[in-house]
N, C-alpha and C. Protein backbone atom coordinates (compact mmCIF):
# COMPACT_ATOMS: atom_id res chain seq x y z
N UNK A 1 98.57 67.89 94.76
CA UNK A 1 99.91 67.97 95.30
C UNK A 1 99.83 68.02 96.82
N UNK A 2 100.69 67.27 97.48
CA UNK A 2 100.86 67.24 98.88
C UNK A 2 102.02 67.93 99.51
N UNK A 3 101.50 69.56 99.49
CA UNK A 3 102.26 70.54 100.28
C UNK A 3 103.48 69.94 100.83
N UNK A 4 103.24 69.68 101.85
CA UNK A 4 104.50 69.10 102.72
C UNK A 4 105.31 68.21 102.29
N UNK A 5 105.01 67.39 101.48
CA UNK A 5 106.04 65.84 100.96
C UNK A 5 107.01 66.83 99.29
N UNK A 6 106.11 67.60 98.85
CA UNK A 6 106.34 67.68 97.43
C UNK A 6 107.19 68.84 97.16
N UNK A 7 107.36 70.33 98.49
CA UNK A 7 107.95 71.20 97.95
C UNK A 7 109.51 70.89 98.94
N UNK A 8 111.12 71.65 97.88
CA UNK A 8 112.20 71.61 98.28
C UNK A 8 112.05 72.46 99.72
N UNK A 9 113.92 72.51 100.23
CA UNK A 9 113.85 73.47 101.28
C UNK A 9 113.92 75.24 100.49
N UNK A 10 114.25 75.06 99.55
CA UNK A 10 114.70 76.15 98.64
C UNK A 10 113.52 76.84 98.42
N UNK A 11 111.81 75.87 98.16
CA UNK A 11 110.60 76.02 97.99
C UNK A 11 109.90 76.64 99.18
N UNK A 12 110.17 76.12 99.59
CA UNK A 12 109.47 76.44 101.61
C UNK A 12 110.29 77.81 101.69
N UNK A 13 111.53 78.12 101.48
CA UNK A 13 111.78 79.34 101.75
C UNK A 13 111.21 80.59 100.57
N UNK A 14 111.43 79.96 99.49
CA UNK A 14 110.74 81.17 98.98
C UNK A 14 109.28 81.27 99.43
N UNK A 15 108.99 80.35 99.68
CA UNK A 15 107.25 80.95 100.15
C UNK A 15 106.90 81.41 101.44
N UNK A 16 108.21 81.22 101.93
CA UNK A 16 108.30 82.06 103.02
C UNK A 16 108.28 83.63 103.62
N UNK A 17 109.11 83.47 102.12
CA UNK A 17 109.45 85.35 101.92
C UNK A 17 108.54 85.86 101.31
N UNK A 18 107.81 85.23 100.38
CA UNK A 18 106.61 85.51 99.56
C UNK A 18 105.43 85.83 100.88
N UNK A 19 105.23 84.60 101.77
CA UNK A 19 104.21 85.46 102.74
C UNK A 19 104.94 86.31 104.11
N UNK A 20 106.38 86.42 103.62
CA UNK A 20 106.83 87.54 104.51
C UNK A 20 106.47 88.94 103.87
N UNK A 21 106.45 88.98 102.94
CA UNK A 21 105.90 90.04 102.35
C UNK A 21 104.12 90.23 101.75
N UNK A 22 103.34 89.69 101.89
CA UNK A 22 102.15 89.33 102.73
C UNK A 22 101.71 89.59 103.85
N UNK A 23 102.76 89.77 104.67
CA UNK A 23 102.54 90.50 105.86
C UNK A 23 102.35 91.63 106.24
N UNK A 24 102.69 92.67 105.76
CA UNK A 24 102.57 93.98 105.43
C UNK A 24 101.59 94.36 105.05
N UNK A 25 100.80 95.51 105.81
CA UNK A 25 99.46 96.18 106.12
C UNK A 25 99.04 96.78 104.46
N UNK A 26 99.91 97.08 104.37
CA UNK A 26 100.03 98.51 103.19
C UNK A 26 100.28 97.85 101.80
N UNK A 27 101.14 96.37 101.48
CA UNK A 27 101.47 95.62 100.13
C UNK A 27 99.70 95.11 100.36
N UNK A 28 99.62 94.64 101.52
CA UNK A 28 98.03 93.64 100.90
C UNK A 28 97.15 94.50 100.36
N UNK A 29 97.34 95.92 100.95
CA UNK A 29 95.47 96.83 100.36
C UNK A 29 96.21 97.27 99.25
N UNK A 30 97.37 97.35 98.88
CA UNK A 30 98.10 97.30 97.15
C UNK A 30 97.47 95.87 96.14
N UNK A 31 97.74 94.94 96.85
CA UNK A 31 96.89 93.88 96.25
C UNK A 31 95.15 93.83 96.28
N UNK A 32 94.84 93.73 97.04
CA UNK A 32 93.48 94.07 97.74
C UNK A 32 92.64 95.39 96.59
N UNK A 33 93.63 96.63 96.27
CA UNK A 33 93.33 97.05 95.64
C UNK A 33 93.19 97.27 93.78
N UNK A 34 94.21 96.17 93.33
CA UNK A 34 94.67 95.36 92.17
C UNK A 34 93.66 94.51 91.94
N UNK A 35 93.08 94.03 92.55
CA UNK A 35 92.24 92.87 92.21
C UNK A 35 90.97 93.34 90.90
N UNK A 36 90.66 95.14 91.25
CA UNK A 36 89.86 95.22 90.57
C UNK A 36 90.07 95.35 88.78
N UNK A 37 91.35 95.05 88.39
CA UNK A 37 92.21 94.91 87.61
C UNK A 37 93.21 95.94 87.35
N UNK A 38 94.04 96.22 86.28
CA UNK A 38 95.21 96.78 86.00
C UNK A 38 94.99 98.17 86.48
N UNK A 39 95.81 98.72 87.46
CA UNK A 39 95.92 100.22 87.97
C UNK A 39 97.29 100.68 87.89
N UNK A 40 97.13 101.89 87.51
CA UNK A 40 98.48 103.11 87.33
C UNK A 40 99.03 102.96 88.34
N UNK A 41 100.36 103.43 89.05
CA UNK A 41 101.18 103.63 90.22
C UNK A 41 100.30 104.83 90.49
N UNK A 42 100.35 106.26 89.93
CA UNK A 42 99.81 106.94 90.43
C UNK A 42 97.75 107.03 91.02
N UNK A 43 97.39 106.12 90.56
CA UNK A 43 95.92 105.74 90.81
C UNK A 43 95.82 104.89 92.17
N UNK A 44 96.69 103.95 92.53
CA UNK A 44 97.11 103.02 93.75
C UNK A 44 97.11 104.04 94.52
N UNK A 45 98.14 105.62 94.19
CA UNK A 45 99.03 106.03 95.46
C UNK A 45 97.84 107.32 95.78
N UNK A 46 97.24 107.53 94.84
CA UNK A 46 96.22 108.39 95.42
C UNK A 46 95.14 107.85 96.19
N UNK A 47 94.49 106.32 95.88
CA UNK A 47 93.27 106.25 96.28
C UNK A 47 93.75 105.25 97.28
N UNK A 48 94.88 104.95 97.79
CA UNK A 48 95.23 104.27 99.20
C UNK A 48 95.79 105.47 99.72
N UNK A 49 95.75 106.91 99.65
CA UNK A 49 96.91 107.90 100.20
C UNK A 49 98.33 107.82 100.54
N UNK A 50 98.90 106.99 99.44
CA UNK A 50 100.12 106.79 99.89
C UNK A 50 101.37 107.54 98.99
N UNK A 51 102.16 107.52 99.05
CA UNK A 51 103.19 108.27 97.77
C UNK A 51 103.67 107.89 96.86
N UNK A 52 103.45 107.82 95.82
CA UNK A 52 103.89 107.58 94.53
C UNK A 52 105.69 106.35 94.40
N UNK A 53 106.48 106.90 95.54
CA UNK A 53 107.92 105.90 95.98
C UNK A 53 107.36 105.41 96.50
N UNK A 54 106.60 105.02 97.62
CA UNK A 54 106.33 103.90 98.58
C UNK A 54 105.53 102.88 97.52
N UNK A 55 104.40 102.93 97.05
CA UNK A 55 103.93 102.37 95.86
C UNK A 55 104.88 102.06 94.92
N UNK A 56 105.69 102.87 94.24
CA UNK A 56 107.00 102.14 93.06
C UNK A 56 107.53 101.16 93.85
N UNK A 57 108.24 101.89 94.96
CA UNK A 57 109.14 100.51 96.04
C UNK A 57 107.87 99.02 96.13
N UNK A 58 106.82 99.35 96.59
CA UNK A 58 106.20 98.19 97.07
C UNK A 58 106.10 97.19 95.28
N UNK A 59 105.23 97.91 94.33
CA UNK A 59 105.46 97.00 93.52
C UNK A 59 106.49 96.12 92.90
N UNK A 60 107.58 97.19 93.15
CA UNK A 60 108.81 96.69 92.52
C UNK A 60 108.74 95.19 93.63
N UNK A 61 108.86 94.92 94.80
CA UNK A 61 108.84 93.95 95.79
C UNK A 61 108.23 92.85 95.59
N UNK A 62 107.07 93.17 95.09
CA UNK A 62 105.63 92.19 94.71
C UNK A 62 106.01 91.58 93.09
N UNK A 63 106.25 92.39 92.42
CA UNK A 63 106.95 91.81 91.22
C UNK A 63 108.09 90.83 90.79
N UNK A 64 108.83 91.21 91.95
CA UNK A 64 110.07 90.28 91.98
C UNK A 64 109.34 88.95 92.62
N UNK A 65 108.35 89.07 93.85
CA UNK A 65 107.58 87.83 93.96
C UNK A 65 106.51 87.34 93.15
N UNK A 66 107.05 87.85 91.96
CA UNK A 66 105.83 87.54 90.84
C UNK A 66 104.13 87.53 91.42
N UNK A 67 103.59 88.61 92.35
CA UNK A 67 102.42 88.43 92.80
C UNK A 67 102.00 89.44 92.11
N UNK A 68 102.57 90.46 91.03
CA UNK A 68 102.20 91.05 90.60
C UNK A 68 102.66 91.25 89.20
N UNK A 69 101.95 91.80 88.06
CA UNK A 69 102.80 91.98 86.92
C UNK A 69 102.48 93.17 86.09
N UNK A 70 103.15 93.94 85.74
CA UNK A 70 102.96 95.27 84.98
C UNK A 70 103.28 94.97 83.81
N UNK A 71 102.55 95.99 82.70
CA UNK A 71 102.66 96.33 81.40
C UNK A 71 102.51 97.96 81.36
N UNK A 72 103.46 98.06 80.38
CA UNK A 72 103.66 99.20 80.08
C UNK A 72 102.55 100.07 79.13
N UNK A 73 101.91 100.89 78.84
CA UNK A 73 100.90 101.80 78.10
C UNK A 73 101.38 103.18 77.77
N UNK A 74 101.90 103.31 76.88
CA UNK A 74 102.64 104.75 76.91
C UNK A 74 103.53 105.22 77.68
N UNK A 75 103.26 106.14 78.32
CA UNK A 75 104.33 106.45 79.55
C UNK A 75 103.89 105.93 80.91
N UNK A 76 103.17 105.13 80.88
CA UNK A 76 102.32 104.51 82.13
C UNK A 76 102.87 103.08 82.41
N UNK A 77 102.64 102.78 83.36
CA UNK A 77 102.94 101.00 83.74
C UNK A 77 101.58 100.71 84.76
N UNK A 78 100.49 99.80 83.97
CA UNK A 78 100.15 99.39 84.81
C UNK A 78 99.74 97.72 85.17
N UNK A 79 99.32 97.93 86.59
CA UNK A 79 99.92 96.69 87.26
C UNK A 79 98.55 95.67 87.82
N UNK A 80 98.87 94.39 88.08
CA UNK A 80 97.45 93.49 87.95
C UNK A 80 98.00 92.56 88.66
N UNK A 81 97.48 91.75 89.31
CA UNK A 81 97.52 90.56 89.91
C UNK A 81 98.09 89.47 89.19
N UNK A 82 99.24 88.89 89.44
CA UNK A 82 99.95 88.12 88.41
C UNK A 82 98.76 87.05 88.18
N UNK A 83 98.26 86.23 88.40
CA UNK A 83 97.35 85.44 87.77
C UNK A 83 96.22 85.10 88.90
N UNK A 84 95.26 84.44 88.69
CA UNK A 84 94.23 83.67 89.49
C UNK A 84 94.75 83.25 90.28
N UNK A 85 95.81 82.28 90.55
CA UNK A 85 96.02 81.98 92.06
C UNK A 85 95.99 83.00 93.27
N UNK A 86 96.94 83.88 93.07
CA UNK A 86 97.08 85.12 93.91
C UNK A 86 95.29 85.70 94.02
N UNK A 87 94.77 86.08 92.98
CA UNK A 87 93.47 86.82 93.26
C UNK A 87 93.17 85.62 94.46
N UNK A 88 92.78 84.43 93.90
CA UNK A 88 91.84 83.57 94.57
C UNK A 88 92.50 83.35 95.96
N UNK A 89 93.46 83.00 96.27
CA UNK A 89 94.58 83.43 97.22
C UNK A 89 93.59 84.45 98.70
N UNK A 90 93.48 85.77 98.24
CA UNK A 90 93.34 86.52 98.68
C UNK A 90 91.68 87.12 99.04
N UNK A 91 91.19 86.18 97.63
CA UNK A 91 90.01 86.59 98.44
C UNK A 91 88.96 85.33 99.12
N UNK A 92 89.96 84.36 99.20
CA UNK A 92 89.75 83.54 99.80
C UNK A 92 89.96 83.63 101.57
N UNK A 93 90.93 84.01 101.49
CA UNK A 93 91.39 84.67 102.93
C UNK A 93 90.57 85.49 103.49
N UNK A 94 90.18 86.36 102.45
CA UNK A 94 88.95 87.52 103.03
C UNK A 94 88.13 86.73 103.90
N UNK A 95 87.77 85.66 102.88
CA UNK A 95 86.55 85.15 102.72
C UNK A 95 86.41 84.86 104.26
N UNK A 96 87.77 83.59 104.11
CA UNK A 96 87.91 82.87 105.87
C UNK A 96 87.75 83.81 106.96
N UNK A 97 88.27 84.77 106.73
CA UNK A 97 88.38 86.14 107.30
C UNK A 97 87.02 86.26 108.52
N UNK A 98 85.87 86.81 107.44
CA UNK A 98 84.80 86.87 107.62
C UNK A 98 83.95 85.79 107.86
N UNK A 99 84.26 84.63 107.46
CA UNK A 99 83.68 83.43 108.39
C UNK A 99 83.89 83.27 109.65
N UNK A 100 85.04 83.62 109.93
CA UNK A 100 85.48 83.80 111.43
C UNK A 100 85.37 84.84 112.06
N UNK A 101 85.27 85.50 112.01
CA UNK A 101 84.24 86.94 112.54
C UNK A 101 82.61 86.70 112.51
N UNK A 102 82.14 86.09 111.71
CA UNK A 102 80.51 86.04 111.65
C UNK A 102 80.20 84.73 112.63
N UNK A 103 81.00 83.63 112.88
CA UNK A 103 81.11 82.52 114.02
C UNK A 103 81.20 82.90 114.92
N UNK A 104 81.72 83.92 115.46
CA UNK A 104 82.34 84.53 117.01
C UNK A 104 81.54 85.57 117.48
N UNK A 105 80.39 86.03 116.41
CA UNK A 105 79.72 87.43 116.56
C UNK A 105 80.38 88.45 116.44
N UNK A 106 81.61 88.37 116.10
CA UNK A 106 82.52 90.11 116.07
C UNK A 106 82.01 91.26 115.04
């Protein structure tokens, strides 16, 4: 598929908002930290130190951008990387990340 010729304006904007919310320090190490598969809200909000609402709010965000998807387990919901694209997505980026830091000597 050829990015530019193939998606609407309707397309370009949602993926707009999708990496507007991508942008955010605190949703990526939510993802970043998902990758290692399905985690509790309360397991996210302890081992990033964050609060249990800021974590509900953020997934709820990521879900509606389908970058994430929860299932329910009893009284639990937990949550995973909506599919391979997103993982690969992200740790692809790492990846570039660190190619470009190891080119520059940083």
């Amino acid at each position: 598929m050829t990015a530019e010729n193939s998606l609407s304006i309707q397309e370009v904007g949602i993926l707009a908002e999708t990496f507007r919310l991508l942008g955010d320090p605190t949703r990526l190490r939510i993802l970043f930290y998902c990758l290692g598969g399905p985690k509790a809200v309360g397991d996210i909000a302890e081992s990033l130190g964050l609060s249990q609402t800021l974590v509900s709010h953020y997934l709820r965000l990521l879900r509606a951008a389908r970058l994430v998807k929860g299932e329910r387990q009893s009284k639990h919901v937990f949550y995973q990387l909506a599919d391979s694209h997103v993982s690969d997505m992200l740790t692809d980026m790492a990846t570039h990340l660190r190619e470009e830091e190891h080119e520059h000597g940083e």
